[in-house]
C-alpha atoms as a PDB file:
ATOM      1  CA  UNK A   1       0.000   0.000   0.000  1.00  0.00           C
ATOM      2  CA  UNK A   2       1.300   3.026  -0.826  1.00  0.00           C
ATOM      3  CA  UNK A   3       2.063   6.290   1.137  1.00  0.00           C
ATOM      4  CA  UNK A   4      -1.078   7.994   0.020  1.00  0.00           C
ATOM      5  CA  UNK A   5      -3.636   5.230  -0.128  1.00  0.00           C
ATOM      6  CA  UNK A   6      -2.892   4.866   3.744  1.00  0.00           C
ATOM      7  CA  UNK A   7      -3.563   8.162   4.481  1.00  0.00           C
ATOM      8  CA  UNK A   8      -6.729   7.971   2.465  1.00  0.00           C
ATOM      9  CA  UNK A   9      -7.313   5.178   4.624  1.00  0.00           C
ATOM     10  CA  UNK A  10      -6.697   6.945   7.695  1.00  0.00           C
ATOM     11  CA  UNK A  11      -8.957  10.037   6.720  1.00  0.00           C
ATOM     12  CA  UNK A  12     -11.505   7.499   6.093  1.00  0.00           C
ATOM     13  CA  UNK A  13     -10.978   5.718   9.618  1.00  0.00           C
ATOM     14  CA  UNK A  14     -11.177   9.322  11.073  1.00  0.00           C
ATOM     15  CA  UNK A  15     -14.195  10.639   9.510  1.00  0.00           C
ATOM     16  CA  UNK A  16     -16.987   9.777  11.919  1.00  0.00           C
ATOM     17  CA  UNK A  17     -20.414   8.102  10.429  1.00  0.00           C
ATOM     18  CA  UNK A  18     -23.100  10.956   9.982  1.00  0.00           C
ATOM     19  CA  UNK A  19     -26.516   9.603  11.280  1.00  0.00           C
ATOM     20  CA  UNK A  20     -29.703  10.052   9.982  1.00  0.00           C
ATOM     21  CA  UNK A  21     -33.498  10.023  11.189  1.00  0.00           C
ATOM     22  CA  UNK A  22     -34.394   7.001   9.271  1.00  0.00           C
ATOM     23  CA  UNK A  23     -37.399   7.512   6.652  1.00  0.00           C
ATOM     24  CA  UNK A  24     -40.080   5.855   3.833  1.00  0.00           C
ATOM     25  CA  UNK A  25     -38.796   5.560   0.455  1.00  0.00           C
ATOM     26  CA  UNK A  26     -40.588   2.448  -0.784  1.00  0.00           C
ATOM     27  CA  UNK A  27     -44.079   3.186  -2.791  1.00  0.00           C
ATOM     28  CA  UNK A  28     -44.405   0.717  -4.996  1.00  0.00           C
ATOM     29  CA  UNK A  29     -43.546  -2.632  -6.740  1.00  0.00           C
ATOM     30  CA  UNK A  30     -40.507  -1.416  -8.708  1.00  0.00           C
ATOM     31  CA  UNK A  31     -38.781   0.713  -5.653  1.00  0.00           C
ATOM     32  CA  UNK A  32     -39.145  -2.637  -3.553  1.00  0.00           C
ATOM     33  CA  UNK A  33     -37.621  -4.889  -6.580  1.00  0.00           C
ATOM     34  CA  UNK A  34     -35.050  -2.421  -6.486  1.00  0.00           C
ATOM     35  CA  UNK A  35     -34.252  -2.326  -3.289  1.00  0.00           C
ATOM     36  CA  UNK A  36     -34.005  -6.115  -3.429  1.00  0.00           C
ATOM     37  CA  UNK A  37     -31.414  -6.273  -5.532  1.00  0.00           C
ATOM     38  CA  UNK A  38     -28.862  -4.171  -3.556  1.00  0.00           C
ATOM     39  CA  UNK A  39     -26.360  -5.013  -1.239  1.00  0.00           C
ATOM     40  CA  UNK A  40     -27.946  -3.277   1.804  1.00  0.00           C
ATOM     41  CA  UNK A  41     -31.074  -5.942   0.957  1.00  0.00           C
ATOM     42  CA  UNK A  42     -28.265  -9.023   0.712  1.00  0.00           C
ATOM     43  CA  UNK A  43     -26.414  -7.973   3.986  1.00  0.00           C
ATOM     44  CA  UNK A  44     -29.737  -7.876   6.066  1.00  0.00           C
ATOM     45  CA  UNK A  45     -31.274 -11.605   4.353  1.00  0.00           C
ATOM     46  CA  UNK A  46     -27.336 -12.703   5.400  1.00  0.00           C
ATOM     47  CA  UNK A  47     -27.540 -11.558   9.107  1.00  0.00           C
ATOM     48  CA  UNK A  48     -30.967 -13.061   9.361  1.00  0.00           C
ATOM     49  CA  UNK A  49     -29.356 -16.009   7.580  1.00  0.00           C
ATOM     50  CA  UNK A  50     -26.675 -15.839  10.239  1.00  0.00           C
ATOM     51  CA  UNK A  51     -28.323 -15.435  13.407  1.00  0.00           C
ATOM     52  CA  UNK A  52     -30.022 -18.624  12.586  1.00  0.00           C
ATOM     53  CA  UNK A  53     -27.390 -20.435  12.060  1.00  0.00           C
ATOM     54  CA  UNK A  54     -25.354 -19.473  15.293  1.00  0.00           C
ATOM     55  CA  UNK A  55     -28.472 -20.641  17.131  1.00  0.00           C
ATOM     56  CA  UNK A  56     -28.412 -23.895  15.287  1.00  0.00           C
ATOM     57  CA  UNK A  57     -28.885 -27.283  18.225  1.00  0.00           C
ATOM     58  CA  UNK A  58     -29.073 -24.417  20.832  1.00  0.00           C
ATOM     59  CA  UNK A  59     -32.196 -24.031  23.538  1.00  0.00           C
ATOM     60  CA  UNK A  60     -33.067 -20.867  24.695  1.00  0.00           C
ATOM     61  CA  UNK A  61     -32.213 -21.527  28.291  1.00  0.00           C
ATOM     62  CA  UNK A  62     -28.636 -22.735  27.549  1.00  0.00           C
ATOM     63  CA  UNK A  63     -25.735 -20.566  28.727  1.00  0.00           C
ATOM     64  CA  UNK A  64     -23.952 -17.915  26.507  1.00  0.00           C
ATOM     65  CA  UNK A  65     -22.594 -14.934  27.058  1.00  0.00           C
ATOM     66  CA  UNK A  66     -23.972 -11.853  28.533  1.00  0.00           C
ATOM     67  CA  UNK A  67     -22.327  -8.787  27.726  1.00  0.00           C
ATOM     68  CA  UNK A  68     -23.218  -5.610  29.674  1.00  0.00           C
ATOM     69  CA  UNK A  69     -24.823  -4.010  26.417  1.00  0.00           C
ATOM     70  CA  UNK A  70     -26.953  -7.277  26.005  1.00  0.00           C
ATOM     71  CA  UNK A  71     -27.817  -7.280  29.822  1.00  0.00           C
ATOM     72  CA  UNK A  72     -28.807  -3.719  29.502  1.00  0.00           C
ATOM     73  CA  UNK A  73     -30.659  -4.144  26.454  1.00  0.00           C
ATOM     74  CA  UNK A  74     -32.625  -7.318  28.680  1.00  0.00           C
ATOM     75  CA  UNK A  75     -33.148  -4.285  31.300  1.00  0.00           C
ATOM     76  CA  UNK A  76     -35.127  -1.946  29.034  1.00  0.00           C
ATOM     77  CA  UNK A  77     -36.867  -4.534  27.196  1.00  0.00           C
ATOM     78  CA  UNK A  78     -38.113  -5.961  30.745  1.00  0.00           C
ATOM     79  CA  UNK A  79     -39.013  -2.041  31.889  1.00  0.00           C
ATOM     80  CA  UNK A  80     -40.661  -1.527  28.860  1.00  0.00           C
ATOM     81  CA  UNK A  81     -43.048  -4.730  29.986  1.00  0.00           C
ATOM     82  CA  UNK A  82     -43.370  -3.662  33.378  1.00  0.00           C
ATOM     83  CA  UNK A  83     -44.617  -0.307  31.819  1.00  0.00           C
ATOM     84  CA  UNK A  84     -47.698  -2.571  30.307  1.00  0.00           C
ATOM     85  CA  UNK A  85     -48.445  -3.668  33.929  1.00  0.00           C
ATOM     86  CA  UNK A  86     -48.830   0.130  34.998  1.00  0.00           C
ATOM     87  CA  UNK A  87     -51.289   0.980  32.194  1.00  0.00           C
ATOM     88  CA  UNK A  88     -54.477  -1.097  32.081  1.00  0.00           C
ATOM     89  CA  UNK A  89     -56.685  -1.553  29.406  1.00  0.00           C
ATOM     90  CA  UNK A  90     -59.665   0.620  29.218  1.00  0.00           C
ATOM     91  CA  UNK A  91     -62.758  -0.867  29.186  1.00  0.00           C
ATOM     92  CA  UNK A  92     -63.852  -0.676  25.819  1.00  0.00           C
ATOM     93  CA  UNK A  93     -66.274  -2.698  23.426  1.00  0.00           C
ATOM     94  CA  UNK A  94     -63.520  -2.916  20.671  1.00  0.00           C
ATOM     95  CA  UNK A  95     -62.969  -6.531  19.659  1.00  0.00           C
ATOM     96  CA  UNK A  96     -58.991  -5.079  18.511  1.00  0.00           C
ATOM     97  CA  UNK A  97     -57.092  -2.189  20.067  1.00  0.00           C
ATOM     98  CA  UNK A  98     -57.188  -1.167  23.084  1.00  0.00           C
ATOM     99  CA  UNK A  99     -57.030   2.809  23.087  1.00  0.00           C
ATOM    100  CA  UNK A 100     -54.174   2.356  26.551  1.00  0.00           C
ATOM    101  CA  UNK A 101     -51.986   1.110  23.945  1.00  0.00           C
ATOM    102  CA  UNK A 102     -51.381   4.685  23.055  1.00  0.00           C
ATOM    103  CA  UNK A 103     -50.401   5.497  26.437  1.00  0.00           C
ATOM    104  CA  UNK A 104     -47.970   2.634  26.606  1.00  0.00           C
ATOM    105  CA  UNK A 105     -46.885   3.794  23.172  1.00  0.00           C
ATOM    106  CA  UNK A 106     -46.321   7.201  24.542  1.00  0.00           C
ATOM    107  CA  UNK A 107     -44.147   6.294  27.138  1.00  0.00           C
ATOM    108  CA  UNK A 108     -41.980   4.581  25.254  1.00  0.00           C
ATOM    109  CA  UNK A 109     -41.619   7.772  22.839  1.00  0.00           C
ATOM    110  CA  UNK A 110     -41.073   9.736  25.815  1.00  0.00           C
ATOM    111  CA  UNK A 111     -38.219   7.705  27.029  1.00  0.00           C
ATOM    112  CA  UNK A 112     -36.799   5.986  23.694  1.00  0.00           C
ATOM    113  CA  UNK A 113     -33.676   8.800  24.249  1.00  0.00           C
ATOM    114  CA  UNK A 114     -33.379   7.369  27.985  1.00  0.00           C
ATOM    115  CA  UNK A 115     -33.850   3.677  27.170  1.00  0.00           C
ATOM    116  CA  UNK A 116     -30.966   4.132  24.072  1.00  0.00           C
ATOM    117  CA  UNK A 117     -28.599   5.709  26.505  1.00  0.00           C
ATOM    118  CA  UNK A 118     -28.523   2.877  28.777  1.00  0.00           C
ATOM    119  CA  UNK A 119     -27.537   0.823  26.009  1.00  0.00           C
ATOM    120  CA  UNK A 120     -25.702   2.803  23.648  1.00  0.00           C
ATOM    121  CA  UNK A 121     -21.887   4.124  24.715  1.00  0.00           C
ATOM    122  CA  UNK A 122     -21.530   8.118  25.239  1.00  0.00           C
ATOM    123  CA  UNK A 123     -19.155   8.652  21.949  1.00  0.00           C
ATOM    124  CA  UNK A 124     -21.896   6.426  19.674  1.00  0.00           C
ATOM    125  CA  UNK A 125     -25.138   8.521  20.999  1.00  0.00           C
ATOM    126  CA  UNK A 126     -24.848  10.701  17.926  1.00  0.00           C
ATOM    127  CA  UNK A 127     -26.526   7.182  16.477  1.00  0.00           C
ATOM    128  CA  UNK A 128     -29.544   7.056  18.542  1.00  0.00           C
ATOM    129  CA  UNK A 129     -31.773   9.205  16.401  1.00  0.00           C
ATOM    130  CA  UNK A 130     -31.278   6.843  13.521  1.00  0.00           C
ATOM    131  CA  UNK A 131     -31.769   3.646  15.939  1.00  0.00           C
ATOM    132  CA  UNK A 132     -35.032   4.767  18.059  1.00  0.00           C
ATOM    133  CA  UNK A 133     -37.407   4.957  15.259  1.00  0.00           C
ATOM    134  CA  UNK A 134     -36.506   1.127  14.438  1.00  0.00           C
ATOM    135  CA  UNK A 135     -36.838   0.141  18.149  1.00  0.00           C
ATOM    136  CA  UNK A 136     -40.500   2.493  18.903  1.00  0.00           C
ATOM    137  CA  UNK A 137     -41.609   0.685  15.151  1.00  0.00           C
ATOM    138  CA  UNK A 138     -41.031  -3.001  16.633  1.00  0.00           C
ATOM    139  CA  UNK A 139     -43.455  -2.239  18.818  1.00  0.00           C
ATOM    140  CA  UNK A 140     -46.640  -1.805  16.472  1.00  0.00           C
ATOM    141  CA  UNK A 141     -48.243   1.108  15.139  1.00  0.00           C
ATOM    142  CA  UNK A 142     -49.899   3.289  17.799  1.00  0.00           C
ATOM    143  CA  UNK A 143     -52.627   4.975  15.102  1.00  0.00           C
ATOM    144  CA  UNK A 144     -54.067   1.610  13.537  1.00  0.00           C
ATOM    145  CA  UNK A 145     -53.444  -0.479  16.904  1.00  0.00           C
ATOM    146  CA  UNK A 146     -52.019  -2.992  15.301  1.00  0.00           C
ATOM    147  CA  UNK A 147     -48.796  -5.169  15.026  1.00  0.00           C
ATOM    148  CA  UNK A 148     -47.416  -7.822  12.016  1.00  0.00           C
ATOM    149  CA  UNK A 149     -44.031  -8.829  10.769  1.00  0.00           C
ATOM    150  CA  UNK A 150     -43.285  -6.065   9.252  1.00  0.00           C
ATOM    151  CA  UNK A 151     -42.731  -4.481  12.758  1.00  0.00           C
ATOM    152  CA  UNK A 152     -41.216  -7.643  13.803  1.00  0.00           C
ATOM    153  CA  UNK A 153     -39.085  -7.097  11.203  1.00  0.00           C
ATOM    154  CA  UNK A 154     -38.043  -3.500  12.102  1.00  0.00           C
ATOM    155  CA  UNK A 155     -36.765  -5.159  15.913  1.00  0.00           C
ATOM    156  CA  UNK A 156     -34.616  -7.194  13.795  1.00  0.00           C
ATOM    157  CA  UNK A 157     -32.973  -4.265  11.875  1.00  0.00           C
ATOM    158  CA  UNK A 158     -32.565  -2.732  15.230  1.00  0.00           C
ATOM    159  CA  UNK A 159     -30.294  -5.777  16.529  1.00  0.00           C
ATOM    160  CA  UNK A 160     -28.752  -5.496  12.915  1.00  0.00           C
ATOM    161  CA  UNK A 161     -27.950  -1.361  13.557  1.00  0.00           C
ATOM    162  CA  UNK A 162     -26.572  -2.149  16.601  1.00  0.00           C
ATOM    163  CA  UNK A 163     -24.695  -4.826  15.268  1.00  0.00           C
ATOM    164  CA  UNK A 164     -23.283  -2.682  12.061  1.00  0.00           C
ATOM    165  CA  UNK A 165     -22.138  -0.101  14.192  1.00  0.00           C
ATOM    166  CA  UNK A 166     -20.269  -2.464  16.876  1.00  0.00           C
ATOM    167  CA  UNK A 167     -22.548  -1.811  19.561  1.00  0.00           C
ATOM    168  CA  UNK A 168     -23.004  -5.300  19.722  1.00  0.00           C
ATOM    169  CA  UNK A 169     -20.352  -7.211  18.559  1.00  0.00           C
ATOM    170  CA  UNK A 170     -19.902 -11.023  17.277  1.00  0.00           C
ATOM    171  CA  UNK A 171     -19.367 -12.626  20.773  1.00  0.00           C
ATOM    172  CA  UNK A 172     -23.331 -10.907  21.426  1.00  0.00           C
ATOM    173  CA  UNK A 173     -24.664 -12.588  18.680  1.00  0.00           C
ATOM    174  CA  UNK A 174     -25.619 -16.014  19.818  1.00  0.00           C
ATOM    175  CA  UNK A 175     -27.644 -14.110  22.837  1.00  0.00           C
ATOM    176  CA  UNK A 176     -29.645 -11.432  20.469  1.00  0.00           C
ATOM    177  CA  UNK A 177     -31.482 -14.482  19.515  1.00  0.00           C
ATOM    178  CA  UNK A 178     -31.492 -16.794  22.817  1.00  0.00           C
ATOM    179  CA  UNK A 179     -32.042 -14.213  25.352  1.00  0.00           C
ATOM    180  CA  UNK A 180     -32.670 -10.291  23.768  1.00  0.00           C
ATOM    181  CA  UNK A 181     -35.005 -11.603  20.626  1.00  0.00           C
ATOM    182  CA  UNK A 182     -36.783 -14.381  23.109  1.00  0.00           C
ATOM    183  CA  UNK A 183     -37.467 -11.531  25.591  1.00  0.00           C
ATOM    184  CA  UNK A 184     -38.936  -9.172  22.748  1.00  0.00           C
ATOM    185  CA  UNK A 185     -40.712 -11.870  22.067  1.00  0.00           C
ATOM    186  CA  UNK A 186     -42.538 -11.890  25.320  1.00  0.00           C
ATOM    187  CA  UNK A 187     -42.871  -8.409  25.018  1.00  0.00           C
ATOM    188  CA  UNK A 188     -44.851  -8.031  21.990  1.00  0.00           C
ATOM    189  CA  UNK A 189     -46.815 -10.724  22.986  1.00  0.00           C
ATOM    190  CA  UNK A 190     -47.922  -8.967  26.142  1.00  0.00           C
ATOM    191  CA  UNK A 191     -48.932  -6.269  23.869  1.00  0.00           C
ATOM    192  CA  UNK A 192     -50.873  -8.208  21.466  1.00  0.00           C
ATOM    193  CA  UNK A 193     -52.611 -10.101  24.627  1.00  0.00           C
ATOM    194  CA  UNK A 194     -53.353  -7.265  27.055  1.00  0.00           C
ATOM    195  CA  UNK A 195     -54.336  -4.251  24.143  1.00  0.00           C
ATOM    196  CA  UNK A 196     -55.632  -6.946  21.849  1.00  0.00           C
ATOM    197  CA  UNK A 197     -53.302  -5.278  19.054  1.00  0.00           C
ATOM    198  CA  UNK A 198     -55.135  -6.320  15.258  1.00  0.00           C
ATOM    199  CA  UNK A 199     -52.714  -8.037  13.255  1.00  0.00           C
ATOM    200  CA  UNK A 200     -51.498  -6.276  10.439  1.00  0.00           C
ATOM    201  CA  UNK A 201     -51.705  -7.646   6.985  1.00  0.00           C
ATOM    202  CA  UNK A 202     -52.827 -10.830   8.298  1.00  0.00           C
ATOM    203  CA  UNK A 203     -53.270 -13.474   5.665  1.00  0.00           C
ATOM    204  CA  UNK A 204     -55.866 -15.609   8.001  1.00  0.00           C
ATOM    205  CA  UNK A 205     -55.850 -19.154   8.650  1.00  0.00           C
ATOM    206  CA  UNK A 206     -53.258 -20.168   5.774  1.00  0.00           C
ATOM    207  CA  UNK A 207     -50.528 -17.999   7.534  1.00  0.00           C
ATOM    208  CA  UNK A 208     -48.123 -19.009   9.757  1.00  0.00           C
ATOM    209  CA  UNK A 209     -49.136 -16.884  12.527  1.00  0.00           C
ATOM    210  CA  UNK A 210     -51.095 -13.830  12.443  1.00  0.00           C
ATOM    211  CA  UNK A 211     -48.661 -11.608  13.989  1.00  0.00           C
ATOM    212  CA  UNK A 212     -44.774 -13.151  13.984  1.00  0.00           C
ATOM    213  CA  UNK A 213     -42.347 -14.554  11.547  1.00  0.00           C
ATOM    214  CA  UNK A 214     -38.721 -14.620  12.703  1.00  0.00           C
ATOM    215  CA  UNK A 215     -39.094 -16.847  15.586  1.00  0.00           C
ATOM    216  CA  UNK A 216     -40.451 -19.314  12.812  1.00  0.00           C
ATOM    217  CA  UNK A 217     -37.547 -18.986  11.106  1.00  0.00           C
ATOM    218  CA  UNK A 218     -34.655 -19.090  14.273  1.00  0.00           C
ATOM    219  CA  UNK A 219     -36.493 -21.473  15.753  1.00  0.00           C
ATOM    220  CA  UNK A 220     -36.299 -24.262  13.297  1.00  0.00           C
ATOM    221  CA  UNK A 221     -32.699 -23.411  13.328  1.00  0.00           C
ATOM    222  CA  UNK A 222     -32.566 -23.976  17.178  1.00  0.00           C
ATOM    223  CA  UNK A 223     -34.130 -27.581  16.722  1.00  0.00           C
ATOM    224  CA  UNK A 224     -32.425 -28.406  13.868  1.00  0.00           C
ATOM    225  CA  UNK A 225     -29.738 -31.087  15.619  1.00  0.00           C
ATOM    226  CA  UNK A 226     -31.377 -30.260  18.857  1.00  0.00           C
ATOM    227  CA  UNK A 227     -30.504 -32.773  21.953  1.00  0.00           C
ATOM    228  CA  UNK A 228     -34.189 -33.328  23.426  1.00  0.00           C
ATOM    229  CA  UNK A 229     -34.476 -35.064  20.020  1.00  0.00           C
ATOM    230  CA  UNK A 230     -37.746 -33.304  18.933  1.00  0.00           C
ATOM    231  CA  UNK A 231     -38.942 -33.991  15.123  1.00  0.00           C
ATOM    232  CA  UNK A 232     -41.321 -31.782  13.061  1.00  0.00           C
ATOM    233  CA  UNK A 233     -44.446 -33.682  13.954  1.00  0.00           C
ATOM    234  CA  UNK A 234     -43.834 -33.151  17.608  1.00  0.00           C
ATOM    235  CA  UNK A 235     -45.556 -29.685  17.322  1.00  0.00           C
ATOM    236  CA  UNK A 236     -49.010 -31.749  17.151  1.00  0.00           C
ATOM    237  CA  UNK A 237     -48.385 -33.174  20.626  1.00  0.00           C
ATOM    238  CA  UNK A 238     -49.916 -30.789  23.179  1.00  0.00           C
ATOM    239  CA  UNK A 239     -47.695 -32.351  26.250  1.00  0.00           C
ATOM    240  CA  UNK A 240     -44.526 -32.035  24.134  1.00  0.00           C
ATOM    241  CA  UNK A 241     -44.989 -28.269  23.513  1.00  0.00           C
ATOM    242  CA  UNK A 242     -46.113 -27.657  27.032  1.00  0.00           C
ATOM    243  CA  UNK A 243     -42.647 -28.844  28.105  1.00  0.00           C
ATOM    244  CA  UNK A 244     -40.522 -27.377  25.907  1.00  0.00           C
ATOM    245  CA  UNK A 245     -41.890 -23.694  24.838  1.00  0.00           C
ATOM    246  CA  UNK A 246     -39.384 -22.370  27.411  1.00  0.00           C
ATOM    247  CA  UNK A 247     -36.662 -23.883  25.272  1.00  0.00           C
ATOM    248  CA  UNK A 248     -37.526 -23.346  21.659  1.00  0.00           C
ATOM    249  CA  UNK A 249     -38.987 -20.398  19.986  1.00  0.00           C
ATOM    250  CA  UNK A 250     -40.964 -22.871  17.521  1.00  0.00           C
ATOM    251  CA  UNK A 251     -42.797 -24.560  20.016  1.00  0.00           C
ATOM    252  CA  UNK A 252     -42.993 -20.977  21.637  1.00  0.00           C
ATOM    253  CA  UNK A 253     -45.182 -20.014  18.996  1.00  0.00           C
ATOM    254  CA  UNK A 254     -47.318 -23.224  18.707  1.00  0.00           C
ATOM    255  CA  UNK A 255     -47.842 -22.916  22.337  1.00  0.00           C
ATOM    256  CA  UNK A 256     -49.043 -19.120  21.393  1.00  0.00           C
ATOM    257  CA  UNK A 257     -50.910 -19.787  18.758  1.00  0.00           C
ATOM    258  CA  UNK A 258     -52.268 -23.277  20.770  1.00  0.00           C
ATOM    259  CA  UNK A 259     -53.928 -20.102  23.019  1.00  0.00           C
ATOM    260  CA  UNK A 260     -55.159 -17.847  20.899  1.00  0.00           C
ATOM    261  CA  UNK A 261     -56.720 -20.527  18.513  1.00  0.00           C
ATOM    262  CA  UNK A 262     -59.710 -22.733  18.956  1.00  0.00           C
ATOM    263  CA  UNK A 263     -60.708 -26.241  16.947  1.00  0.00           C
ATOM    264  CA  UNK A 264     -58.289 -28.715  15.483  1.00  0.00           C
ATOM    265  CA  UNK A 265     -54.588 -27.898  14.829  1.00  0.00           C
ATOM    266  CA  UNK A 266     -54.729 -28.617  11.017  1.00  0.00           C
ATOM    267  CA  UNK A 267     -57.427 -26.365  11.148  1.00  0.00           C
ATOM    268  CA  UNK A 268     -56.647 -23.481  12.101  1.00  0.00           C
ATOM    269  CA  UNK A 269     -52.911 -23.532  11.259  1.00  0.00           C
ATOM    270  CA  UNK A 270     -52.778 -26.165   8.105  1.00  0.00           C
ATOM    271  CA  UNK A 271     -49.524 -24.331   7.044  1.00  0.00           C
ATOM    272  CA  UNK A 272     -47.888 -25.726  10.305  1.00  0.00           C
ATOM    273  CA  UNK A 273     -49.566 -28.850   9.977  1.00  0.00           C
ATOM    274  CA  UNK A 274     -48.422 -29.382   6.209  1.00  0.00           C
ATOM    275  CA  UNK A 275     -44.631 -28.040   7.316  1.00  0.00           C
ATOM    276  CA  UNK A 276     -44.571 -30.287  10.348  1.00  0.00           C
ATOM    277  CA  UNK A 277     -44.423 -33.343   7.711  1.00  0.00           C
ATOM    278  CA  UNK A 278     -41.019 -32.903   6.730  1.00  0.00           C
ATOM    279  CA  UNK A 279     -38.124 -35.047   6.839  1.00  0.00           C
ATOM    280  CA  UNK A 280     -35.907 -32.598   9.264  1.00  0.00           C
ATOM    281  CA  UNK A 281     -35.814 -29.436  11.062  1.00  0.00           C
ATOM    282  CA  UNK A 282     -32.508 -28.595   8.813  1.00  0.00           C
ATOM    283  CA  UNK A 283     -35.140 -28.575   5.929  1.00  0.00           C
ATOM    284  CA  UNK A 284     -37.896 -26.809   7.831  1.00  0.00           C
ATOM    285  CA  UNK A 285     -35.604 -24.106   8.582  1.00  0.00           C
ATOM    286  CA  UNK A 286     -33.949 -23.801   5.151  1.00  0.00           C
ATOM    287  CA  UNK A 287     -37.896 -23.568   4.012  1.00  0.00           C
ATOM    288  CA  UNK A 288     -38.574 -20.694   6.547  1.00  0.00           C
ATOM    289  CA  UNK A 289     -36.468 -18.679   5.328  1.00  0.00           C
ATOM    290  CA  UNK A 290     -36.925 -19.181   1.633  1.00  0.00           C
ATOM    291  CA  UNK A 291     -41.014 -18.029   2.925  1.00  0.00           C
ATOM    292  CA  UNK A 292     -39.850 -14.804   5.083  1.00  0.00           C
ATOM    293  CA  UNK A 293     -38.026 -13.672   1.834  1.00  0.00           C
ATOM    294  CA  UNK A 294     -41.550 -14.426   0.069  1.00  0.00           C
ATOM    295  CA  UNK A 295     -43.880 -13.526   2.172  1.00  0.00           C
ATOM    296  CA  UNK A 296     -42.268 -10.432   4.004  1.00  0.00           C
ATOM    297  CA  UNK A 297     -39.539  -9.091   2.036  1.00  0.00           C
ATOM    298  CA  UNK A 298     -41.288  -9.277  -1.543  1.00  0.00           C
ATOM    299  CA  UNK A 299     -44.769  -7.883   0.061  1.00  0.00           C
ATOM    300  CA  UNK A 300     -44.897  -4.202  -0.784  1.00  0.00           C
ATOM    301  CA  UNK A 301     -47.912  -3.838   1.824  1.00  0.00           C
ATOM    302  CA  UNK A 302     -45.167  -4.439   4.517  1.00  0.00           C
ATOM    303  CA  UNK A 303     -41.850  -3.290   2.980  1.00  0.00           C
ATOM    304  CA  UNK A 304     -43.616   0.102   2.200  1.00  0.00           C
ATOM    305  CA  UNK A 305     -43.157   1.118   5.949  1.00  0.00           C
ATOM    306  CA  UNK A 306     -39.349   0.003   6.091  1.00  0.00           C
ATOM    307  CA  UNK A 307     -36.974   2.615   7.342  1.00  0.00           C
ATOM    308  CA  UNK A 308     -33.940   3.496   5.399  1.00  0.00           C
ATOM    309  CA  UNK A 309     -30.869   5.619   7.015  1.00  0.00           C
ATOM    310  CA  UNK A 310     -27.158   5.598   6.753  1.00  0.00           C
ATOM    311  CA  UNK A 311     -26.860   2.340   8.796  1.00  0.00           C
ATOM    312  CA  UNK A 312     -29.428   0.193   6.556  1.00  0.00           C
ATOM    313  CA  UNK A 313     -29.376   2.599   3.835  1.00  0.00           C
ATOM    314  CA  UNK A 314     -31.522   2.720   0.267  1.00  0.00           C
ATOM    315  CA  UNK A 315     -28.884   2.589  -2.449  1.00  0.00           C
ATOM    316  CA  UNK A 316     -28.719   1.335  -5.628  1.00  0.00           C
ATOM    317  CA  UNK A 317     -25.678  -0.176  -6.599  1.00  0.00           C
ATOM    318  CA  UNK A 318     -23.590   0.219  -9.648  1.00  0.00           C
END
């Protein structure tokens, strides 16, 4: 390298990253195809990729490490639920949204600086305006009242900001899925339980589940070579997924949807019933994520709310 590339280099190193208040830019088909085709798309479908991966055999109660950002970020997550305890639902003859939900909502945009600077180091604050609008978005919508995976998705690209800009580094990695994503999870959840949140862009009973898609898509990773020795058609056995929805964000989500759902299984969910018949969880979960690309990242309905900045930004490559 010579002389003057290095000091290119250095000026490079030097120049801090200019953040951004995230925005729209997605209106229609051809913006979305676009935006598929760049590299910002391809680095996001490759962390998703990799998160799953990392996860692969592993339970969500097994031991990794805990970092002080990730136990932080566990802190706020876990406030932000308590927060749900200390606003009620109204009582209200809505069969979706509860109108407290905007008061919950609220607080969190109130705070969303407060809750960022516990997790976020002093010199990288400059990067919580781009990263708060990602985090408050996970969380639903607090003008419809509702909540899908297009929000889901937006938690995700928070983990992945945080990721890009080495707030969370590679050792953190294996416990954004086990014990920060699990814990959202829970969260959102709550929220969809206690406000009755609509789902958003729901596709009924031949969806997966009305509101979540990730944990689909992690959690087949998880049980793919998993030591309690579940297989695919285990998720039909009520006992089974009483025991082990601590353990496995899969069976999580049958267990949820086991709740919220009446009548037979293949009923209500014959996409899970159909997926359950496969050979392996190592298929299921190369399936899943061949479906989140199709049904979440090709969906203009959803991807028309996705935020671009200078972390995740909207470029078209040359």
């Amino acid at each position: 390298m010579s002389e003057q590339q290095q000091q290119q280099q250095q000026q490079q190193t030097q120049q801090p990253q200019t953040f951004v208040v995230p925005s729209k830019v997605i209106t229609n088909q051809n913006d979305l195809n676009r935006f598929l085709a760049t590299d910002t798309a391809k680095e996001l479908l490759s962390f998703i990729q990799r998160m799953g991966d990392n996860v692969i055999g592993k339970s969500s109660r097994d031991e990794c490490i805990i970092s002080n950002t990730t136990q932080n970020i566990i802190n706020e997550i876990t406030k932000m639920s308590n927060w749900i305890d200390e606003i009620p639902p109204l009582a209200q003859p809505m069969r979706y949204g509860n109108k407290a939900y905007r008061t919950f909502y609220q607080k969190v945009v109130d705070n969303i600086v407060d809750i960022h600077n516990n997790i976020v180091p002093q010199d990288k604050h400059d990067a919580i305006q781009e990263l708060s609008p990602y985090l408050l978005d996970s969380l639903g919508n607090q003008t419809r009242l509702d909540y899908g995976t297009g929000h889901e998705l937006h938690f995700v690209c928070w983990l992945y900001c945080l990721r890009k800009i080495d707030v969370l580094t590679s050792t953190d990695e294996i416990a954004s899925v086990l014990k920060i994503f699990t814990l959202y999870l829970d969260l959102v959840r709550k929220l969809q339980r206690v406000y009755g949140l609509e789902p958003a862009g729901t596709h009924g009973v031949w969806s997966l589940d009305d509101y979540q898609f990730i944990p689909f898509v992690w959690g087949a990773a998880q049980l793919t070579d998993n030591k309690d020795r579940l297989k695919p058609t285990d998720i039909l056995q009520p006992k089974l997924v009483d025991e082990f929805y601590p353990f496995y964000l899969y069976f999580s989500c049958i267990k949820f949807i086991n709740t919220v759902k009446k009548g037979p299984f293949h009923e209500h969910s014959p996409d899970l019933y159909n997926i359950s018949g496969a050979a392996n969880w190592a298929k299921i979960h190369q399936g899943m994520m061949k479906k989140f690309y199709v049904e979440v990242m090709t969906k203009v309905p959803i991807i028309q709310h996705f935020l671009f900045g200078s972390i995740i930004p909207f470029s078209i490559d040359k």
